[in-house]
PDB file of N, CA and C in Angstrom:
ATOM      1  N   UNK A   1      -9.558  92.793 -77.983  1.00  0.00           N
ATOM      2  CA  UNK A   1      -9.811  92.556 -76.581  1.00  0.00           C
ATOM      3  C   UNK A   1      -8.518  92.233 -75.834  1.00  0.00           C
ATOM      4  N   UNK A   2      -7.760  91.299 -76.561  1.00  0.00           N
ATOM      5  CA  UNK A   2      -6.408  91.103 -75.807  1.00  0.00           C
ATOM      6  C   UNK A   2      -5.862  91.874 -75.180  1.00  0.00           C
ATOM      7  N   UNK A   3      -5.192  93.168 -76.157  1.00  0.00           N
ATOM      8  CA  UNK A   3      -4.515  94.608 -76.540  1.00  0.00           C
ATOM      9  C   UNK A   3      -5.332  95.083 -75.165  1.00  0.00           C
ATOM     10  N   UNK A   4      -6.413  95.599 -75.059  1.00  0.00           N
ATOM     11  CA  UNK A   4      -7.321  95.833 -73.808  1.00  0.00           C
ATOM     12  C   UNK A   4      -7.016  95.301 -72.526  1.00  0.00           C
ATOM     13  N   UNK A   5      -7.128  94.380 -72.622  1.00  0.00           N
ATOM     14  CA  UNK A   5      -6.795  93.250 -71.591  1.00  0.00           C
ATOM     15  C   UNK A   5      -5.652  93.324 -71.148  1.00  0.00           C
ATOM     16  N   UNK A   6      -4.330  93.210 -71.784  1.00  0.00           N
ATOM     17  CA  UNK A   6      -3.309  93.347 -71.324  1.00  0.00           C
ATOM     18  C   UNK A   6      -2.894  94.770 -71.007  1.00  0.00           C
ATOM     19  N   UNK A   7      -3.090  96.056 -71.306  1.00  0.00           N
ATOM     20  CA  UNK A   7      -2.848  97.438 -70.992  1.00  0.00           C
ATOM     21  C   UNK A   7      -3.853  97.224 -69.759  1.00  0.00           C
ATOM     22  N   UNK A   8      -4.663  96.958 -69.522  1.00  0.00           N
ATOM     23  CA  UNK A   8      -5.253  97.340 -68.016  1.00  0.00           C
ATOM     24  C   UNK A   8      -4.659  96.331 -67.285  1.00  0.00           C
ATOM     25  N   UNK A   9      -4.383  95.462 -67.532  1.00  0.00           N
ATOM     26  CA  UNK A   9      -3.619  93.988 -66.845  1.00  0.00           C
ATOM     27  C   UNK A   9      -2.181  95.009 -66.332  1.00  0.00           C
ATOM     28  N   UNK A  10      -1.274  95.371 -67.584  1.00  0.00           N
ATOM     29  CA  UNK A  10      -0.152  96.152 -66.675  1.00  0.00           C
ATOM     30  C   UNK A  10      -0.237  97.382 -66.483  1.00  0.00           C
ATOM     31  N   UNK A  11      -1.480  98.132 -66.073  1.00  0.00           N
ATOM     32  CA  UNK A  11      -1.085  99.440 -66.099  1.00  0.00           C
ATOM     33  C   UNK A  11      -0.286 100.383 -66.790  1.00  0.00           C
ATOM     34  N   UNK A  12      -0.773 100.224 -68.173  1.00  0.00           N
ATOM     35  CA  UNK A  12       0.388 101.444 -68.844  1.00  0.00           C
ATOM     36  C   UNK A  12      -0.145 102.310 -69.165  1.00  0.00           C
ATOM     37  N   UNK A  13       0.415 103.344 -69.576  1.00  0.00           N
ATOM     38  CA  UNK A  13       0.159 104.964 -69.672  1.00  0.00           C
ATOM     39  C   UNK A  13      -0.337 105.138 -71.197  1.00  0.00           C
ATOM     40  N   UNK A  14       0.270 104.398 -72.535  1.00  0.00           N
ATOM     41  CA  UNK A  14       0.144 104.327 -73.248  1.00  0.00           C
ATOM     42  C   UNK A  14      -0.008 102.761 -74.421  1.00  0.00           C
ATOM     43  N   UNK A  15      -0.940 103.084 -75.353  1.00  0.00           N
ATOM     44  CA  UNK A  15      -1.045 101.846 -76.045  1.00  0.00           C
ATOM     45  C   UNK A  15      -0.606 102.391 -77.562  1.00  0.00           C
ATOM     46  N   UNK A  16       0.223 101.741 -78.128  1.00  0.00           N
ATOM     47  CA  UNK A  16       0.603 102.315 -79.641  1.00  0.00           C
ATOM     48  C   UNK A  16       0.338 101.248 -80.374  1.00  0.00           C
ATOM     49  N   UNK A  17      -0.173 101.740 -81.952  1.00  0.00           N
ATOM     50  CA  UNK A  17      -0.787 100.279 -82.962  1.00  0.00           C
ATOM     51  C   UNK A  17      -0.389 100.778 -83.793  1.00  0.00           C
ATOM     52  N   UNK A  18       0.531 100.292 -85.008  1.00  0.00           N
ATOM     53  CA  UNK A  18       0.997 100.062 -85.841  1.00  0.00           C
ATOM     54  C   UNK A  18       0.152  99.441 -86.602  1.00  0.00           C
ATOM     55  N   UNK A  19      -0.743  99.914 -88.095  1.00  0.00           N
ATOM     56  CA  UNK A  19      -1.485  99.389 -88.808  1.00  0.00           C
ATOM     57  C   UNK A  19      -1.232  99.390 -90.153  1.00  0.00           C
ATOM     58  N   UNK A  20      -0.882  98.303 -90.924  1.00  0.00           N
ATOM     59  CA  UNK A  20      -0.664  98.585 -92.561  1.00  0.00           C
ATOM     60  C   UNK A  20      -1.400  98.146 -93.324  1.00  0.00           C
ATOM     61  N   UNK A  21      -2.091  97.118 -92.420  1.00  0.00           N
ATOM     62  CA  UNK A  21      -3.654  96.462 -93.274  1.00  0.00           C
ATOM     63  C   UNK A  21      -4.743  97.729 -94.062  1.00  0.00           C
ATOM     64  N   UNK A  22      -4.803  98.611 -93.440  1.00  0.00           N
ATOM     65  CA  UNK A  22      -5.995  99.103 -94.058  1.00  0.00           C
ATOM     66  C   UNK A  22      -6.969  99.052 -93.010  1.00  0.00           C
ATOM     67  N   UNK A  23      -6.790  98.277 -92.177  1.00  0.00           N
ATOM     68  CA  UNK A  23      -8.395  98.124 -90.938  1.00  0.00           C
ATOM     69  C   UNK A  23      -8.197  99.141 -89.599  1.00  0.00           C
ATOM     70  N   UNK A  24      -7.271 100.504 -89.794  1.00  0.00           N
ATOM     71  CA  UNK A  24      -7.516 100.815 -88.917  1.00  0.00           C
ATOM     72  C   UNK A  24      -8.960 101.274 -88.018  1.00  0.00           C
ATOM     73  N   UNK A  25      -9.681 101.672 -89.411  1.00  0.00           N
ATOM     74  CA  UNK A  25     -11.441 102.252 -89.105  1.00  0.00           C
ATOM     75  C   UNK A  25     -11.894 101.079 -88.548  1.00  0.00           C
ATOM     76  N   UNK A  26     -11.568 100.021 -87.812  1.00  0.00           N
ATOM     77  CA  UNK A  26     -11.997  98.892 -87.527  1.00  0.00           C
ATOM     78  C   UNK A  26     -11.270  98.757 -86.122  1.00  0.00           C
ATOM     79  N   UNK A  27      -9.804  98.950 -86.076  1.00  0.00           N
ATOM     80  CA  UNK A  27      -8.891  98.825 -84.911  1.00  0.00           C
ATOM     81  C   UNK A  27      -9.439  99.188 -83.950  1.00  0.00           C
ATOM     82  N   UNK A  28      -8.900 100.792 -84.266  1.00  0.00           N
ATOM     83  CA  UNK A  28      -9.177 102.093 -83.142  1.00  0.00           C
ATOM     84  C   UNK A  28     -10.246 102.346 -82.369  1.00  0.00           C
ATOM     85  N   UNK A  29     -11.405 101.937 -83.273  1.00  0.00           N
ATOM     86  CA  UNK A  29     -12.858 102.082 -82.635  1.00  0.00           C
ATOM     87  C   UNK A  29     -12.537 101.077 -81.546  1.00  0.00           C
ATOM     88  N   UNK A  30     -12.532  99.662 -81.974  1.00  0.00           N
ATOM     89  CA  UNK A  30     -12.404  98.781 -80.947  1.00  0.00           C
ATOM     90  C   UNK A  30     -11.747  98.799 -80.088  1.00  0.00           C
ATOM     91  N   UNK A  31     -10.626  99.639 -80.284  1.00  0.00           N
ATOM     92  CA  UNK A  31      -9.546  99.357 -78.434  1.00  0.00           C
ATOM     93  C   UNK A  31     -10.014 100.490 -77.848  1.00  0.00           C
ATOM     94  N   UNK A  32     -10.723 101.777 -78.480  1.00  0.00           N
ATOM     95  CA  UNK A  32     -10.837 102.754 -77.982  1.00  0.00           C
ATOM     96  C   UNK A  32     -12.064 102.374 -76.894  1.00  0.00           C
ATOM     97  N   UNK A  33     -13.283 101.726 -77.806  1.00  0.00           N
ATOM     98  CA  UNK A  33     -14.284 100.731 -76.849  1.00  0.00           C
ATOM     99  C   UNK A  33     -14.018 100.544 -76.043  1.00  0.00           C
ATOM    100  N   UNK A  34     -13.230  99.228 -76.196  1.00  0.00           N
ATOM    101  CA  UNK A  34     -12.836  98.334 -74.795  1.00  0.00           C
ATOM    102  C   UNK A  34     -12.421  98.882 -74.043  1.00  0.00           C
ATOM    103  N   UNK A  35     -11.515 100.019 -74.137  1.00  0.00           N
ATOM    104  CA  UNK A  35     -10.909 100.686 -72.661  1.00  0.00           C
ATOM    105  C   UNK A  35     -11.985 101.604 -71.873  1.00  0.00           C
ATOM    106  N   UNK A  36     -12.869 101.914 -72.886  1.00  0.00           N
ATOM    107  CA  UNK A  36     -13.828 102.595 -72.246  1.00  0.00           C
ATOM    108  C   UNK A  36     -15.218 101.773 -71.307  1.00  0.00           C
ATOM    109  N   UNK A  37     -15.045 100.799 -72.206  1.00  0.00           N
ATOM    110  CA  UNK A  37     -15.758  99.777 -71.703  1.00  0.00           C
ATOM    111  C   UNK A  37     -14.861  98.985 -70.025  1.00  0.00           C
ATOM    112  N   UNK A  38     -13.902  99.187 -69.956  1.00  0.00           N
ATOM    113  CA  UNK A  38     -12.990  98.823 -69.013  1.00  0.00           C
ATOM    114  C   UNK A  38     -12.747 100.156 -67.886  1.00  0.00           C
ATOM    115  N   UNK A  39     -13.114 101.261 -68.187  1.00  0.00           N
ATOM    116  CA  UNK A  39     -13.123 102.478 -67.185  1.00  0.00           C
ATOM    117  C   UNK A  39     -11.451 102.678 -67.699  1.00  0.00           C
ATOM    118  N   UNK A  40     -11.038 102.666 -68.544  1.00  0.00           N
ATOM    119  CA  UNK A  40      -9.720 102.682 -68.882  1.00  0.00           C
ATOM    120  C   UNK A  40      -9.124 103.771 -69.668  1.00  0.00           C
ATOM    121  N   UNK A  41     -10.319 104.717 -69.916  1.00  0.00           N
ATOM    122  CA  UNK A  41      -9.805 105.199 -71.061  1.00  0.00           C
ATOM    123  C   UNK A  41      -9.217 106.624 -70.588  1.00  0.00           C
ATOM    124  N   UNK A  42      -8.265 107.109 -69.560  1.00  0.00           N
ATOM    125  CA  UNK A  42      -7.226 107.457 -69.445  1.00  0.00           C
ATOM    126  C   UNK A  42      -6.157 106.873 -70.156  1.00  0.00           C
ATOM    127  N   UNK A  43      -6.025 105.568 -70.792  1.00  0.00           N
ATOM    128  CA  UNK A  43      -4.938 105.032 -70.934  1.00  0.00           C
ATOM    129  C   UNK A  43      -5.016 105.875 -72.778  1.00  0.00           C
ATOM    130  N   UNK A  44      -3.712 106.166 -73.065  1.00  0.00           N
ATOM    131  CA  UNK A  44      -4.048 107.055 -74.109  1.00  0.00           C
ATOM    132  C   UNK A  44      -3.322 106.333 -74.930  1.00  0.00           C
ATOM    133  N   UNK A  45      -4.074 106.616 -76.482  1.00  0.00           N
ATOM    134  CA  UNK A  45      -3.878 105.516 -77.982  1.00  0.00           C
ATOM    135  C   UNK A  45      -3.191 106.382 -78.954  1.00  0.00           C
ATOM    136  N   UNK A  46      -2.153 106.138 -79.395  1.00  0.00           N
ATOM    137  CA  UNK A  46      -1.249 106.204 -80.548  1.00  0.00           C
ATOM    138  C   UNK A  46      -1.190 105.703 -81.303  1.00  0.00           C
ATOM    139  N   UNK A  47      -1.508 106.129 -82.994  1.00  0.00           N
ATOM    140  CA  UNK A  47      -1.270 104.843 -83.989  1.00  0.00           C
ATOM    141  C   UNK A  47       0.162 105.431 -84.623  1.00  0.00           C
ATOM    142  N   UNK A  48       0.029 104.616 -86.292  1.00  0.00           N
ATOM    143  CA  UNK A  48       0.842 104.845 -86.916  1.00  0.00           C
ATOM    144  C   UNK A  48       0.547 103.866 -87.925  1.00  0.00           C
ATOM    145  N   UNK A  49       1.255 103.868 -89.279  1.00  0.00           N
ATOM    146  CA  UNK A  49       1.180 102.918 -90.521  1.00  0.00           C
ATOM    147  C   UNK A  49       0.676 103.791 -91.430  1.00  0.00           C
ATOM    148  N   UNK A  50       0.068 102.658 -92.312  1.00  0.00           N
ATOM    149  CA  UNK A  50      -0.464 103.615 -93.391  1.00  0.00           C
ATOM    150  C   UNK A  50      -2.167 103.860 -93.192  1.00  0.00           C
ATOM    151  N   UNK A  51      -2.565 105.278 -92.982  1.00  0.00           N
ATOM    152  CA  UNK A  51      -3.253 106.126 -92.632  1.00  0.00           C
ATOM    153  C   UNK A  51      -3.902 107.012 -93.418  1.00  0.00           C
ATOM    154  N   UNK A  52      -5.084 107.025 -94.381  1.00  0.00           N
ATOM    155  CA  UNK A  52      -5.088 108.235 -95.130  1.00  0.00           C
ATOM    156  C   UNK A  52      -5.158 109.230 -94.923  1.00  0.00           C
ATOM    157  N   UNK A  53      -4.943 110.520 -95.144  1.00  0.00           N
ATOM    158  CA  UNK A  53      -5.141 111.803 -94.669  1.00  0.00           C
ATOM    159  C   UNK A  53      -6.667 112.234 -94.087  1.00  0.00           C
ATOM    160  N   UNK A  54      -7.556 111.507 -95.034  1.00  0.00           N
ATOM    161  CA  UNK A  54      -8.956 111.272 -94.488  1.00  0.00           C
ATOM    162  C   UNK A  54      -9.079 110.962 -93.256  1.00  0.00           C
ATOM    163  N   UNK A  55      -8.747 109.850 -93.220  1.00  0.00           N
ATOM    164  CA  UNK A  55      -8.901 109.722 -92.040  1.00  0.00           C
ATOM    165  C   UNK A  55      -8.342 110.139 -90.554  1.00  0.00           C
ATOM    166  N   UNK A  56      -7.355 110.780 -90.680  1.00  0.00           N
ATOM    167  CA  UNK A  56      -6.986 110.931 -89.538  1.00  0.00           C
ATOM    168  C   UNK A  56      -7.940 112.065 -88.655  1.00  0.00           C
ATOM    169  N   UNK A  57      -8.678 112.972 -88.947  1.00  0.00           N
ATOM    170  CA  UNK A  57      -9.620 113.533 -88.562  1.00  0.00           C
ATOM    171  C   UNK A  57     -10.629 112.449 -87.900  1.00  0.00           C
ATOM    172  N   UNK A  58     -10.993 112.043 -88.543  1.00  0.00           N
ATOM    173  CA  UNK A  58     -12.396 110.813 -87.706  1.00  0.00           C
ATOM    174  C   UNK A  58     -11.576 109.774 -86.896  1.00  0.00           C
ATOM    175  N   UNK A  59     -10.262 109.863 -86.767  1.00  0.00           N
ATOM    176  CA  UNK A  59      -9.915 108.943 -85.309  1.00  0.00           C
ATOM    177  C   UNK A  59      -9.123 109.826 -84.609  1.00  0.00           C
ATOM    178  N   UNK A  60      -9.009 110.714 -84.558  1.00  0.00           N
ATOM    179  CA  UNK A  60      -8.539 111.695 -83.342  1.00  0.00           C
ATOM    180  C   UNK A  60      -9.857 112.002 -82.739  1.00  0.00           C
ATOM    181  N   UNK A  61     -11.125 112.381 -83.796  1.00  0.00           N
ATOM    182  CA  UNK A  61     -12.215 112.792 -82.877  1.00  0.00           C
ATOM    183  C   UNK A  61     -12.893 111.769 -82.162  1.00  0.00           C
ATOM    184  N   UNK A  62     -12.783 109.984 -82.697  1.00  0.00           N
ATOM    185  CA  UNK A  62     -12.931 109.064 -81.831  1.00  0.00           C
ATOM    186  C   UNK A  62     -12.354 108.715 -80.833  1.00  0.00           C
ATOM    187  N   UNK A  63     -10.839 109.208 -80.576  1.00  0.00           N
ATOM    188  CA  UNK A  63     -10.024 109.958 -79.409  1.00  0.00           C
ATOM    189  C   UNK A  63      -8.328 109.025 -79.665  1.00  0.00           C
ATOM    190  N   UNK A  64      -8.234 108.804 -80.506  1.00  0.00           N
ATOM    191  CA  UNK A  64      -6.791 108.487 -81.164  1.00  0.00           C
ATOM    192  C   UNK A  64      -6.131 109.967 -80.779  1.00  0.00           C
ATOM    193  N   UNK A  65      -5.233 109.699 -79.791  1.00  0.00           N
ATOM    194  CA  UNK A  65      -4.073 110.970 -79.133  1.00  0.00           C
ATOM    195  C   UNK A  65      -3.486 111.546 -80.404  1.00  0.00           C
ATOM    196  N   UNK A  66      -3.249 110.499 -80.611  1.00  0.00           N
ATOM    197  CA  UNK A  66      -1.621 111.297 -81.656  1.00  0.00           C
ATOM    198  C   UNK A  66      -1.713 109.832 -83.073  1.00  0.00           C
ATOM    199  N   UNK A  67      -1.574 110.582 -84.297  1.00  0.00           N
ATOM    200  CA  UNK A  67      -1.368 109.927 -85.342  1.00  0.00           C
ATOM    201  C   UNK A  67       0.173 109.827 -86.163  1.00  0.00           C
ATOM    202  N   UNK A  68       1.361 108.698 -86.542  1.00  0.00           N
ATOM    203  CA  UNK A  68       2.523 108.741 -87.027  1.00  0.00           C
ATOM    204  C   UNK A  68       2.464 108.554 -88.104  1.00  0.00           C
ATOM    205  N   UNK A  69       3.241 108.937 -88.916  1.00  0.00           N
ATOM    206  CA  UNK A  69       3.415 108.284 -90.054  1.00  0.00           C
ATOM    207  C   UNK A  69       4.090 107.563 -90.241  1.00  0.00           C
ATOM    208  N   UNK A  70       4.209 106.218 -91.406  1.00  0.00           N
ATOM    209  CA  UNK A  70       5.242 105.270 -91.063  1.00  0.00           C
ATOM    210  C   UNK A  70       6.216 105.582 -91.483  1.00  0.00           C
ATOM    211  N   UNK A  71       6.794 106.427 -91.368  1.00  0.00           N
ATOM    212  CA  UNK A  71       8.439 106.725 -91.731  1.00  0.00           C
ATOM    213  C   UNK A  71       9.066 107.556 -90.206  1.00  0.00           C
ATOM    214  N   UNK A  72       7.984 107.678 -89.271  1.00  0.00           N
ATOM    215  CA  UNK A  72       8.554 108.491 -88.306  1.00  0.00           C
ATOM    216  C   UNK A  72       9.731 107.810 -87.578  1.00  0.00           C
ATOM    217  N   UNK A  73      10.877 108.827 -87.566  1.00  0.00           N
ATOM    218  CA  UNK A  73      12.340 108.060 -86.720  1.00  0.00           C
ATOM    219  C   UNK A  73      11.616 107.254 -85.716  1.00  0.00           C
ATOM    220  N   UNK A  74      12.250 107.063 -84.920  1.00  0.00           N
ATOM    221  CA  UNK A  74      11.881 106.507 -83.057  1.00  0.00           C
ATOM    222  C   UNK A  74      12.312 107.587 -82.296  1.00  0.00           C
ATOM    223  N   UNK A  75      13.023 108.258 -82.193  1.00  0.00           N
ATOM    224  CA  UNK A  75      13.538 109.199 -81.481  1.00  0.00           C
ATOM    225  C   UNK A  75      12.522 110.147 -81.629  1.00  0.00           C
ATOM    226  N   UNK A  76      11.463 110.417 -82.713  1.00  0.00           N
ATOM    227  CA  UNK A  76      10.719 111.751 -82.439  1.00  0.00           C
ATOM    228  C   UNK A  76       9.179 110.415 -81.772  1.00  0.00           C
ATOM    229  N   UNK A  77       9.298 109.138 -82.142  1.00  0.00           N
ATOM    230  CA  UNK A  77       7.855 108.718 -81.477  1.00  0.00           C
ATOM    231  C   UNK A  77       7.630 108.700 -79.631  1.00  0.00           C
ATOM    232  N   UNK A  78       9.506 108.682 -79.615  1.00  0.00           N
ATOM    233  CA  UNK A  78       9.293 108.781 -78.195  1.00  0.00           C
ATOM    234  C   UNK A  78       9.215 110.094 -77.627  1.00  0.00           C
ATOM    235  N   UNK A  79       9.587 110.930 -77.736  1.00  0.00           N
ATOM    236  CA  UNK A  79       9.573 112.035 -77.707  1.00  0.00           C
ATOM    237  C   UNK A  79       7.882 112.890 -77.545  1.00  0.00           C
ATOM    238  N   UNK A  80       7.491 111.968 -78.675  1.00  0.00           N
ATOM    239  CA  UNK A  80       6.155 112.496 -78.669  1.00  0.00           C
ATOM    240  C   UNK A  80       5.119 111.324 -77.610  1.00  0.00           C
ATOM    241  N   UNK A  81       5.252 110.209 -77.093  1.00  0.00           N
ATOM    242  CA  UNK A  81       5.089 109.562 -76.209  1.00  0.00           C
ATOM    243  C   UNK A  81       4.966 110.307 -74.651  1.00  0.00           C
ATOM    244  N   UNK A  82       6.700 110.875 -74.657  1.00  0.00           N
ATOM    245  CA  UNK A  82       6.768 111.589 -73.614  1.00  0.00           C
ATOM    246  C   UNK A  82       5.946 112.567 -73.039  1.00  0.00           C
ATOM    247  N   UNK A  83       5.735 114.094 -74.217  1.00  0.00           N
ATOM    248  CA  UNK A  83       4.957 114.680 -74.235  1.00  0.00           C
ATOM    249  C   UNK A  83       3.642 114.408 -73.772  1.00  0.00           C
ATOM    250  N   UNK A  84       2.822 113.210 -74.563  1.00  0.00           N
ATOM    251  CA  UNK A  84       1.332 113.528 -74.467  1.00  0.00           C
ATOM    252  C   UNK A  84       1.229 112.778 -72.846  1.00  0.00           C
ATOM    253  N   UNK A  85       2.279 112.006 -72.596  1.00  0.00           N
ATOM    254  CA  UNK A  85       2.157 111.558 -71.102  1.00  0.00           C
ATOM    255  C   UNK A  85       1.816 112.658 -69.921  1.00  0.00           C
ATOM    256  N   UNK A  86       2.904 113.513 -70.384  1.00  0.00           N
ATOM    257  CA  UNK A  86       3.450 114.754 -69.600  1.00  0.00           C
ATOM    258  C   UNK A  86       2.046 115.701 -69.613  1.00  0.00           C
ATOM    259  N   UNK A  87       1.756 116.050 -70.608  1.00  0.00           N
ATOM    260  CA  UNK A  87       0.665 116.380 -70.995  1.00  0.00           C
ATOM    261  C   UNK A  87      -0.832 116.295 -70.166  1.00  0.00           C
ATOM    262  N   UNK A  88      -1.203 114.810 -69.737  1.00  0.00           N
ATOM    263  CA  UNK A  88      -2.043 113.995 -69.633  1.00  0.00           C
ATOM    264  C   UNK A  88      -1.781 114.031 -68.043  1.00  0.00           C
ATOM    265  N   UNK A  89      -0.475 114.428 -67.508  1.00  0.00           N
ATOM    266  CA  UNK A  89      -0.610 113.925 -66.392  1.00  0.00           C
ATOM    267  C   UNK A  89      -0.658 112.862 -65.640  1.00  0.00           C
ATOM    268  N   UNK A  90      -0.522 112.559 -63.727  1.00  0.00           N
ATOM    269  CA  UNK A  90      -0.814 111.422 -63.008  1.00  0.00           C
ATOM    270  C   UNK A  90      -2.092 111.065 -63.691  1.00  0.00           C
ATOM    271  N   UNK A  91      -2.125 109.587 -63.776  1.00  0.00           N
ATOM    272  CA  UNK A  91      -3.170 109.124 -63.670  1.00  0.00           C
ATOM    273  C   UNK A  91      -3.651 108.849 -62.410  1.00  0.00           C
TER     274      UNK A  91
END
């Protein structure tokens, strides 16, 4: 709810989560919720961590934008930040 709370609090374009627990099937659903639950869900979700290959199918179709792996440089996460912004358009 926080994570929620504060992306509609500052208006940002994007929310990125970094997960190594294992709970992403738990995360994603929930912020994806809340923003929707908030009329928010223009605001577009990026993860990353450790991810099984399984899964990344069932949270893109729950609407996870873009999935990283944790070894991705920074230079290609922004990059790919840029894109799906660009992509996505004015909000």
């Amino acid at each position: 709810e926080e994570v929620v709370d504060a992306a509609v609090q500052e208006d940002v374009d994007v929310i990125g989560v970094s997960i190594l627990s294992g709970a992403h099937m738990t995360v994603f659903p929930r912020i994806l919720d809340g923003l929707r639950s908030r009329q928010a869900d223009d605001i577009l979700v990026v993860g990353g961590g450790v991810i099984p290959d399984e899964d990344v199918a069932r949270l893109r179709s729950l609407g996870v934008r873009e999935l990283l792996l944790q070894d991705t440089p920074p230079e290609a996460i922004v990059a790919m930040i840029r894109r799906i912004v660009g992509e996505r358009g004015a909000r």
